[in-house]
C-alpha atoms as a PDB file:
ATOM      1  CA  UNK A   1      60.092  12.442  17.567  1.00  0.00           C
ATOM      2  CA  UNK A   2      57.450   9.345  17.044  1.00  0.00           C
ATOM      3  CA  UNK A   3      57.561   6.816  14.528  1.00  0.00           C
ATOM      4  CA  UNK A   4      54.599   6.595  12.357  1.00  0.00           C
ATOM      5  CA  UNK A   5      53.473   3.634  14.227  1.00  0.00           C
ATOM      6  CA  UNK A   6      53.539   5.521  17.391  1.00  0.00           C
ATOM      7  CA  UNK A   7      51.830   8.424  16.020  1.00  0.00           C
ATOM      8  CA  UNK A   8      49.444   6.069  14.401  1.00  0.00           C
ATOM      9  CA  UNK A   9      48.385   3.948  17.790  1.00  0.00           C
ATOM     10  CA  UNK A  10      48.010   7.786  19.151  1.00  0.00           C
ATOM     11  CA  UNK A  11      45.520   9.069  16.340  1.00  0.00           C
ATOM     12  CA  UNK A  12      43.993   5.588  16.709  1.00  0.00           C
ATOM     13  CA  UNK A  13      43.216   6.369  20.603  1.00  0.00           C
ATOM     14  CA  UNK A  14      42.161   9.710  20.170  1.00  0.00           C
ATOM     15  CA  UNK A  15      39.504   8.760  17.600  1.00  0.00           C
ATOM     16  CA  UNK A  16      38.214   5.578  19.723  1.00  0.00           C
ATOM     17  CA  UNK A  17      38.137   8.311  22.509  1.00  0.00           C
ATOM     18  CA  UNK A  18      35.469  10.566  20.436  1.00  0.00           C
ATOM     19  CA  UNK A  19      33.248   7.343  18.984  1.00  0.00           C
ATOM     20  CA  UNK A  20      32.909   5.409  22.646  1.00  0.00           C
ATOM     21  CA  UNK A  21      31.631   8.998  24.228  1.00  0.00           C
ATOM     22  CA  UNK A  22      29.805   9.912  21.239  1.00  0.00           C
ATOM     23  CA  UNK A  23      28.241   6.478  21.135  1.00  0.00           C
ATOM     24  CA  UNK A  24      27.227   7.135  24.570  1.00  0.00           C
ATOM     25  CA  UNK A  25      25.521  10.165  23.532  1.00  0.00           C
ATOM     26  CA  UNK A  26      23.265   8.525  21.224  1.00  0.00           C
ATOM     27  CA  UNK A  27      23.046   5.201  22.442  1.00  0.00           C
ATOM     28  CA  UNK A  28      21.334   7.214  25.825  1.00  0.00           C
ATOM     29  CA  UNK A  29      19.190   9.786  23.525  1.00  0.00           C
ATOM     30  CA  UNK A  30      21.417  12.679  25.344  1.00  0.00           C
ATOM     31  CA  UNK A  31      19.517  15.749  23.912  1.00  0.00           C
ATOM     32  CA  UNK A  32      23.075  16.267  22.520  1.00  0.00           C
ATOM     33  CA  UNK A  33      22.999  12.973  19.931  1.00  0.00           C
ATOM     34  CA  UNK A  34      22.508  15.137  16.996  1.00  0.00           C
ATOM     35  CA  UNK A  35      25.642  16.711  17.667  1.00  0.00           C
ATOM     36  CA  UNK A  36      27.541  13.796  18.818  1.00  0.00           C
ATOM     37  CA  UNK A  37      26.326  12.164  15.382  1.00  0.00           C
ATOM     38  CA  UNK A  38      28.640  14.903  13.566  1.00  0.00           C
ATOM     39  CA  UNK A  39      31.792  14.883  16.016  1.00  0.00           C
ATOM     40  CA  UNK A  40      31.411  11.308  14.989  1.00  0.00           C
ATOM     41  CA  UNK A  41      31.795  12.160  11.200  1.00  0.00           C
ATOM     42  CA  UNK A  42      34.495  14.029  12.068  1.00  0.00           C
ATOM     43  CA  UNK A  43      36.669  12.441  14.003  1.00  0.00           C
ATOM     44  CA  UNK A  44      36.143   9.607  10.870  1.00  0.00           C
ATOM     45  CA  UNK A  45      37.197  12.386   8.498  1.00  0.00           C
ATOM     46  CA  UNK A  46      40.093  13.272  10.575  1.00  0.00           C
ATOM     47  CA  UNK A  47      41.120   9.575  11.216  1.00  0.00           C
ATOM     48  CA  UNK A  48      41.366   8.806   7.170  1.00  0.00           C
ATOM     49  CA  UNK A  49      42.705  12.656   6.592  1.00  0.00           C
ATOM     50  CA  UNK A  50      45.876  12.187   9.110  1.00  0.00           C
ATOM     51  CA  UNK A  51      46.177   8.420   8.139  1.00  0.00           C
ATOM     52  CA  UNK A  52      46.693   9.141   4.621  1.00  0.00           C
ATOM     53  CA  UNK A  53      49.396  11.585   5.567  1.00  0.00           C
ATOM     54  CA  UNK A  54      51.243   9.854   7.923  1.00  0.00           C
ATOM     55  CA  UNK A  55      51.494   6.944   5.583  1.00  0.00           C
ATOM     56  CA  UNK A  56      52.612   9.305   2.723  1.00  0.00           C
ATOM     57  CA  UNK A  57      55.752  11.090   4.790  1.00  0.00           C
ATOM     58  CA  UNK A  58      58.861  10.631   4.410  1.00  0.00           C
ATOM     59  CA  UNK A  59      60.610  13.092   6.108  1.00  0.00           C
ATOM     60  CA  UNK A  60      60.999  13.950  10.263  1.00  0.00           C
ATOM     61  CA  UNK A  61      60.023  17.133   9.899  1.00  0.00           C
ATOM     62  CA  UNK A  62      56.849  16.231   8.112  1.00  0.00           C
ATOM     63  CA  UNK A  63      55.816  14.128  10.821  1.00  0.00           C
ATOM     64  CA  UNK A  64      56.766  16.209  13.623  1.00  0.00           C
ATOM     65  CA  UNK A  65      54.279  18.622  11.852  1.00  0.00           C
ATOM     66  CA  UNK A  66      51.651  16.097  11.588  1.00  0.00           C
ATOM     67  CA  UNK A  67      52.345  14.919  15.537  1.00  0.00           C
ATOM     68  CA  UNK A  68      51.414  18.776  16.007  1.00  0.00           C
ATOM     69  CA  UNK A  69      48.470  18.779  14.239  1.00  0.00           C
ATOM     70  CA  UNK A  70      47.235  15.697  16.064  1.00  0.00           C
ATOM     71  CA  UNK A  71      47.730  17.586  19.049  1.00  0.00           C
ATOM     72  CA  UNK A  72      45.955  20.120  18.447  1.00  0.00           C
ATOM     73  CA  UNK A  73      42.845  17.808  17.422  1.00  0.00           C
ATOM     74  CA  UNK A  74      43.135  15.893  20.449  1.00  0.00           C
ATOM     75  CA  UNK A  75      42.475  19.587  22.240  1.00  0.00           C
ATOM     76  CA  UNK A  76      39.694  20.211  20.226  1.00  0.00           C
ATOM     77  CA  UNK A  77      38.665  16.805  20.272  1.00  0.00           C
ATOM     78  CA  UNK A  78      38.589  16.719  24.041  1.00  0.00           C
ATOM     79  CA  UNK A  79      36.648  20.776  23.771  1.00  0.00           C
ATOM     80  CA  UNK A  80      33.934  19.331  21.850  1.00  0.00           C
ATOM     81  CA  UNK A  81      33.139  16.154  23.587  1.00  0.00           C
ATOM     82  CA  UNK A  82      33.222  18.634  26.753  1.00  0.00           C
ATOM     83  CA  UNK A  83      30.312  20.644  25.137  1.00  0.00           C
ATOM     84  CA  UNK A  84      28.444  17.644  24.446  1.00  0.00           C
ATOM     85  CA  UNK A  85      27.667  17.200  28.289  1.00  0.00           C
END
């Protein structure tokens, strides 16, 4: 199981992951920037969302569910930025 600063530093990464290749998108006027645009919102919405709820746990299993979550975002994550090309 991670700490919450480990799990943290991972949402961190992921996020960071989706703005840099999003940024590209737009930044190059991909035809895709429109898109990228909203991944961007949402991988901000996710960011505060899992935050918020890592900082509120308490409990191991709570955060082993939230490290599951993030992991499953990370696919998706990775899914969408794979359609933007």
């Amino acid at each position: 199981m991670a700490s919450k600063k480990l799990l943290k530093k991972r949402v961190k990464r992921i996020v960071y992951e989706v703005l840099d290749s999003c940024d590209y998108h737009i930044v190059n006027e991909h035809p895709s920037a429109d898109s990228a645009d909203k991944l961007i919102d949402e991988a901000v919405d996710f960011h505060e969302n899992i935050i918020g709820r890592i900082n509120g746990s308490n409990e191991k299993k709570e955060l082993k569910q939230i490290a599951s979550e993030v992991d499953k975002a990370s696919a998706d994550f990775t899914d969408k930025l794979n359609g933007l090309s």
